[in-house]
C-alpha atoms as a PDB file:
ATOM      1  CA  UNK A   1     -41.711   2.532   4.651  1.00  0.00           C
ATOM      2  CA  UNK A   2     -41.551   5.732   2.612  1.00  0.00           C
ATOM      3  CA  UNK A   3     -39.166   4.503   0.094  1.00  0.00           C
ATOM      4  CA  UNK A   4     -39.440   1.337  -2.221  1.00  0.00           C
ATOM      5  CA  UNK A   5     -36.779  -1.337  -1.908  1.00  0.00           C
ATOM      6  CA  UNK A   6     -36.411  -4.489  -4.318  1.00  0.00           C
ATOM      7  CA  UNK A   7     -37.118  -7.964  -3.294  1.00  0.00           C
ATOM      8  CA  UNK A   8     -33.264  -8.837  -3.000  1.00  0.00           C
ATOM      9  CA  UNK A   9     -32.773  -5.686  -0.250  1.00  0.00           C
ATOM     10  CA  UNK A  10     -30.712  -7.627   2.609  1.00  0.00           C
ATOM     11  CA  UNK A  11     -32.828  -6.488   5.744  1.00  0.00           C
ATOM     12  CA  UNK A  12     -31.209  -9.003   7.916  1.00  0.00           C
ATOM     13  CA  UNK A  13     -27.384  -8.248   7.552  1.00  0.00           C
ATOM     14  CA  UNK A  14     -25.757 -10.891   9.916  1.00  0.00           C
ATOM     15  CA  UNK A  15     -28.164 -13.770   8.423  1.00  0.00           C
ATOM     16  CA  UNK A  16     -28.490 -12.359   4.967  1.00  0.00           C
ATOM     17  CA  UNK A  17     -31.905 -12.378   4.362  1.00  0.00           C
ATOM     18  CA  UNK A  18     -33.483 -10.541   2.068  1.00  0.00           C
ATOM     19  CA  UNK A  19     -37.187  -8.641   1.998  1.00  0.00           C
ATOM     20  CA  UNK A  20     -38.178 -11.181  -0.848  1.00  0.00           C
ATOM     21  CA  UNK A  21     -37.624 -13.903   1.593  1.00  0.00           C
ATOM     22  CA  UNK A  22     -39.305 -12.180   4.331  1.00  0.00           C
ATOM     23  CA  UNK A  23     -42.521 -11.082   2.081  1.00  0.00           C
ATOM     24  CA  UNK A  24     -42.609 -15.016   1.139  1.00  0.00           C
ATOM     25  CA  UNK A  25     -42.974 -16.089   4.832  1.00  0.00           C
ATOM     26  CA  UNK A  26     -45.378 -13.428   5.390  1.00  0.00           C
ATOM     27  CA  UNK A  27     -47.793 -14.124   2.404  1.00  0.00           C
ATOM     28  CA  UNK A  28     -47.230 -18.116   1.549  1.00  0.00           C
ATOM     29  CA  UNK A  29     -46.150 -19.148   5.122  1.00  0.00           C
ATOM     30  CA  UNK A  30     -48.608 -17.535   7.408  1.00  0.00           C
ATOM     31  CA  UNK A  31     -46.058 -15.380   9.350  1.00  0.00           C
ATOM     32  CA  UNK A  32     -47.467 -12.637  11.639  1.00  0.00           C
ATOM     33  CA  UNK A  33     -45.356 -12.255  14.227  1.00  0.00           C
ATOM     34  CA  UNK A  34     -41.586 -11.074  14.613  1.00  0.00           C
ATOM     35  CA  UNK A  35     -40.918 -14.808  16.259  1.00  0.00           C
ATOM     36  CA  UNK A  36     -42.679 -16.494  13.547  1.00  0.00           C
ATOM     37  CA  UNK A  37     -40.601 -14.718  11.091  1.00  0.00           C
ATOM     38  CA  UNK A  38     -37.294 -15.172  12.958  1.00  0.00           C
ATOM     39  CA  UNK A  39     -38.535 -19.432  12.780  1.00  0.00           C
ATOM     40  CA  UNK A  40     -39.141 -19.384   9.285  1.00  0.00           C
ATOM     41  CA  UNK A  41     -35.879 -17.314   8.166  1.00  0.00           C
ATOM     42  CA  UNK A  42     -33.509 -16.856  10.355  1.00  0.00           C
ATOM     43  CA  UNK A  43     -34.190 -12.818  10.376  1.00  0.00           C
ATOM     44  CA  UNK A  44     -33.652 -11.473  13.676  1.00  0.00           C
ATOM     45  CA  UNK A  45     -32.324 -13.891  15.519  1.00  0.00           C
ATOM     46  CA  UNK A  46     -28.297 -13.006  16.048  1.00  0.00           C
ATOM     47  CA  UNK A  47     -27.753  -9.433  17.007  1.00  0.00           C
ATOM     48  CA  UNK A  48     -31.348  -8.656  16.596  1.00  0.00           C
ATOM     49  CA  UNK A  49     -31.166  -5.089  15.182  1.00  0.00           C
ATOM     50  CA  UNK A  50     -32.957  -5.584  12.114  1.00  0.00           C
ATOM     51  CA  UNK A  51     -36.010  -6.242  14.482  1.00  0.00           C
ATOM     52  CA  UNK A  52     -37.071  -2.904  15.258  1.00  0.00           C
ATOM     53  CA  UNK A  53     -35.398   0.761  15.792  1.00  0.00           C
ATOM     54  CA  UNK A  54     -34.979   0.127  19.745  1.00  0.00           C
ATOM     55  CA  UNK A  55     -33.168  -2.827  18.874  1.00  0.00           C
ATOM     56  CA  UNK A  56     -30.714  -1.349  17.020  1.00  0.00           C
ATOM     57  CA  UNK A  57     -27.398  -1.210  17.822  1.00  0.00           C
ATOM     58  CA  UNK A  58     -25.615  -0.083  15.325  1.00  0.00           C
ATOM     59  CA  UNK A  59     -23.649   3.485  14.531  1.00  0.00           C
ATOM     60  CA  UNK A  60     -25.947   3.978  11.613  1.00  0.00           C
ATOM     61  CA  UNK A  61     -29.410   2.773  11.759  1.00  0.00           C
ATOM     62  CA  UNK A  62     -30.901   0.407   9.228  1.00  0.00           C
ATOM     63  CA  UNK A  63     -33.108   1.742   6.363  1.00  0.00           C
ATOM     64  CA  UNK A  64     -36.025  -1.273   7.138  1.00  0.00           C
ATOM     65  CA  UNK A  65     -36.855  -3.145   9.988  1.00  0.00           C
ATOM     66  CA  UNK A  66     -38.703  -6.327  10.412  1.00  0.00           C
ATOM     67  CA  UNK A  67     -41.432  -4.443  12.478  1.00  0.00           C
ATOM     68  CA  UNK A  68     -42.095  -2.168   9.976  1.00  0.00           C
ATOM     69  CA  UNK A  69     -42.774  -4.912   7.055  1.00  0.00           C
ATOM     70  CA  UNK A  70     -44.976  -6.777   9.362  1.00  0.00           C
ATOM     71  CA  UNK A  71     -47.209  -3.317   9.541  1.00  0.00           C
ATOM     72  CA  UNK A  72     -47.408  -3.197   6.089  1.00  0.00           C
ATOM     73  CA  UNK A  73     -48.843  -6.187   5.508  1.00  0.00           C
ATOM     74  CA  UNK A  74     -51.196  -6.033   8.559  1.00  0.00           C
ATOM     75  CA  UNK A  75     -52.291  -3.100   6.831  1.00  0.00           C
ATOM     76  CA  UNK A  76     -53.103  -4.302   3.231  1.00  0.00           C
ATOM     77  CA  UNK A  77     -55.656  -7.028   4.984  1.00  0.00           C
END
């Protein structure tokens, strides 16, 4: 994650949820896995390409994926 993005970034598109909502079930709700995540907010679970880059199936890939945010905060602990 070279590049910042604000708390209202839609990383989800086709459940429209945003990094804010995804940092929230990471910090306050405990989430470490991409299943725990998709349970607490939806994120992930219809077309599933906001999970990871192999996932993706879109023309243009997306700027942030789940996997990715997970890292990061594996890595501030």
């Amino acid at each position: 994650m070279a590049r910042s993005f604000p708390h209202s970034f839609i990383v989800c598109d086709c459940k429209q949820v945003s990094l804010g909502e995804i940092i929230y079930a990471i910090k306050e709700k405990s989430a470490k896995s991409l299943e725990n995540i998709e349970d607490l907010t939806d994120a992930g679970s219809s077309c599933g390409s906001c999970r990871c880059k192999e996932d993706d199936v879109g023309v243009e890939k997306m700027e942030l994926y789940l996997v990715d945010i997970l890292k990061k905060f594996e890595n501030e602990k």
